[in-house]
Protein backbone atom coordinates (compact mmCIF):
# COMPACT_ATOMS: atom_id res chain seq x y z
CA UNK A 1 105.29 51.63 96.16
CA UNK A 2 105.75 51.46 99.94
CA UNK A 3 105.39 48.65 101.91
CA UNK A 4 102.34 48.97 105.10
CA UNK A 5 104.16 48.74 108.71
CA UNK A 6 102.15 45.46 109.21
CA UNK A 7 103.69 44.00 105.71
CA UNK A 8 107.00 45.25 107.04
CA UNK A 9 106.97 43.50 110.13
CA UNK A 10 105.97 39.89 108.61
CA UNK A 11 108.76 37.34 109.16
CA UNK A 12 109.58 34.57 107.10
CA UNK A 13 106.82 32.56 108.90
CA UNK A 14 104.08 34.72 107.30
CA UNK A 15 103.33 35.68 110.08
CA UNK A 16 102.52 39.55 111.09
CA UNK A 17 104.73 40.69 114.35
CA UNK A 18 104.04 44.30 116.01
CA UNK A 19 106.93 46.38 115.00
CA UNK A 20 109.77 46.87 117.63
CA UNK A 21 108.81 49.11 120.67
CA UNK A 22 104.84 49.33 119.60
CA UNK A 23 103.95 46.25 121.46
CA UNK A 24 105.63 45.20 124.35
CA UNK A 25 104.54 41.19 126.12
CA UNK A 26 104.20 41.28 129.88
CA UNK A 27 105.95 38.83 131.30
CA UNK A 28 103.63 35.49 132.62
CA UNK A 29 104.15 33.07 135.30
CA UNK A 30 105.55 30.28 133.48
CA UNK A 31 108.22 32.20 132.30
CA UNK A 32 109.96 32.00 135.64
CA UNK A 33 112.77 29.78 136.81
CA UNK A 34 112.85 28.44 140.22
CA UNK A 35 113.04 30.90 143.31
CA UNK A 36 112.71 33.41 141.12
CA UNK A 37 109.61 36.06 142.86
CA UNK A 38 107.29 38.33 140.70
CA UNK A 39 104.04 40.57 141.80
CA UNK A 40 100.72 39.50 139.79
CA UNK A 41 99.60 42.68 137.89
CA UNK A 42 96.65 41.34 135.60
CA UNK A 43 94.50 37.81 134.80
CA UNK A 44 94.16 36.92 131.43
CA UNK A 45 91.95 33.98 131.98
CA UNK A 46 87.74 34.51 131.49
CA UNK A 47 85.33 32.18 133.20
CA UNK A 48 86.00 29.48 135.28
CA UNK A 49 89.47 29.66 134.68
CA UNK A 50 89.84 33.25 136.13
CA UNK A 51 87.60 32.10 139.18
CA UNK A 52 89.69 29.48 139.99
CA UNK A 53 93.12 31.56 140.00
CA UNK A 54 91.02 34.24 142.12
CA UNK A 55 89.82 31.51 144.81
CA UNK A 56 93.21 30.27 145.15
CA UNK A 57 94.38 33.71 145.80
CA UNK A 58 95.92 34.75 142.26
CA UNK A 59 95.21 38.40 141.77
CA UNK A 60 96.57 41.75 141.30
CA UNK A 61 98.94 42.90 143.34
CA UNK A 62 99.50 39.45 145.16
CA UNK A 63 103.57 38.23 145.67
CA UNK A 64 104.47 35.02 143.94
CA UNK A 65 107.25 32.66 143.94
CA UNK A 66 108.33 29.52 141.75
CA UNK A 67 109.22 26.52 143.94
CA UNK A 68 109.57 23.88 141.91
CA UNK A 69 108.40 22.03 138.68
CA UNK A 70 107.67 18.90 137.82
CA UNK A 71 110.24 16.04 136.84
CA UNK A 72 108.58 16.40 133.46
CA UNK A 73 107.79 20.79 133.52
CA UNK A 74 104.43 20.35 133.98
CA UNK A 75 102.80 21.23 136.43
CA UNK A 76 104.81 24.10 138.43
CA UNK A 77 104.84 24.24 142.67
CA UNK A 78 104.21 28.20 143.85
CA UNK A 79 104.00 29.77 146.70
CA UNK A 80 101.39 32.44 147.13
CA UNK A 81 99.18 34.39 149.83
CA UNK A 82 101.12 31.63 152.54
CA UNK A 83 99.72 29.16 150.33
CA UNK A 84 101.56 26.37 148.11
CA UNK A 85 99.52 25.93 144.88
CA UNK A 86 100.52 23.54 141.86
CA UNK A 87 99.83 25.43 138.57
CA UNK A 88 99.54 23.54 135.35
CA UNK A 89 101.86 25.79 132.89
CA UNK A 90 98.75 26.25 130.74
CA UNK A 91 97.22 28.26 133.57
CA UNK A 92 100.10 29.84 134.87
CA UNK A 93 100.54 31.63 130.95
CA UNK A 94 97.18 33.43 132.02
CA UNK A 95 99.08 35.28 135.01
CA UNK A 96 101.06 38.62 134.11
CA UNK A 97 103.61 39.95 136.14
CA UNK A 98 105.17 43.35 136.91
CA UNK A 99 108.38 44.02 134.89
C-alpha cells in the first residue's frame, strides 16, 4: 500500500510539509540583515494591521531597506518611501518581498 504525498512529506515532528518544489515561502521583511534592500510585493496582514503598514507607506511595489535592529532584535529601524519607520518583527513577518 502506497503512502499519500501529504503522509510522505510528514517529518519527524508530525508535522505535514508541502513536498519540495510544490510550495515555495516568499521571503518577509524580518528575514533581512542590515543594509540589506528588498521591493514589497504583497501584505499579509488583515484589518488594522494592514491599515497601519499601508498609512506608513508599506505596499506593493514600494523599496525597503533594513537599518538597524534593536540591542535586543526587536523592534527593526527601516527606511521606506524617505521615511524611517521602526517595525516590531511581528509586523514586519506580514511583509513579502520580491525574490
Amino acid at each position: 500500500m502506497t503512502r499519500s504525498a501529504a503522509a510522505r512529506s510528514e517529518k519527524k515532528d508530525g508535522k505535514a510539509h508541502a513536498a519540495p518544489g510544490l510550495h515555495r515561502l516568499a521571503k518577509t521583511l524580518d528575514q533581512l540583515k542590515t543594509g540589506e534592500k528588498a521591493v514589497v510585493s504583497a501584505l499579509r496582514g488583515v484589518g488594522a494591521v494592514q491599515q497601519r503598514l499601508l498609512e506608513m507607506g508599506v505596499c506593493s511595489g514600494a523599496p525597503v531597506e533594513v537599518l538597524r535592529f534593536a540591542p535586543m532584535g526587536d523592534p527593526m529601524v527601516i527606511h521606506v518611501r524617505g521615511f524611517t519607520l521602526a517595525l516590531r518583527k511581528s509586523e514586519a513577518s506580514l511583509v513579502e518581498l520580491e525574490s
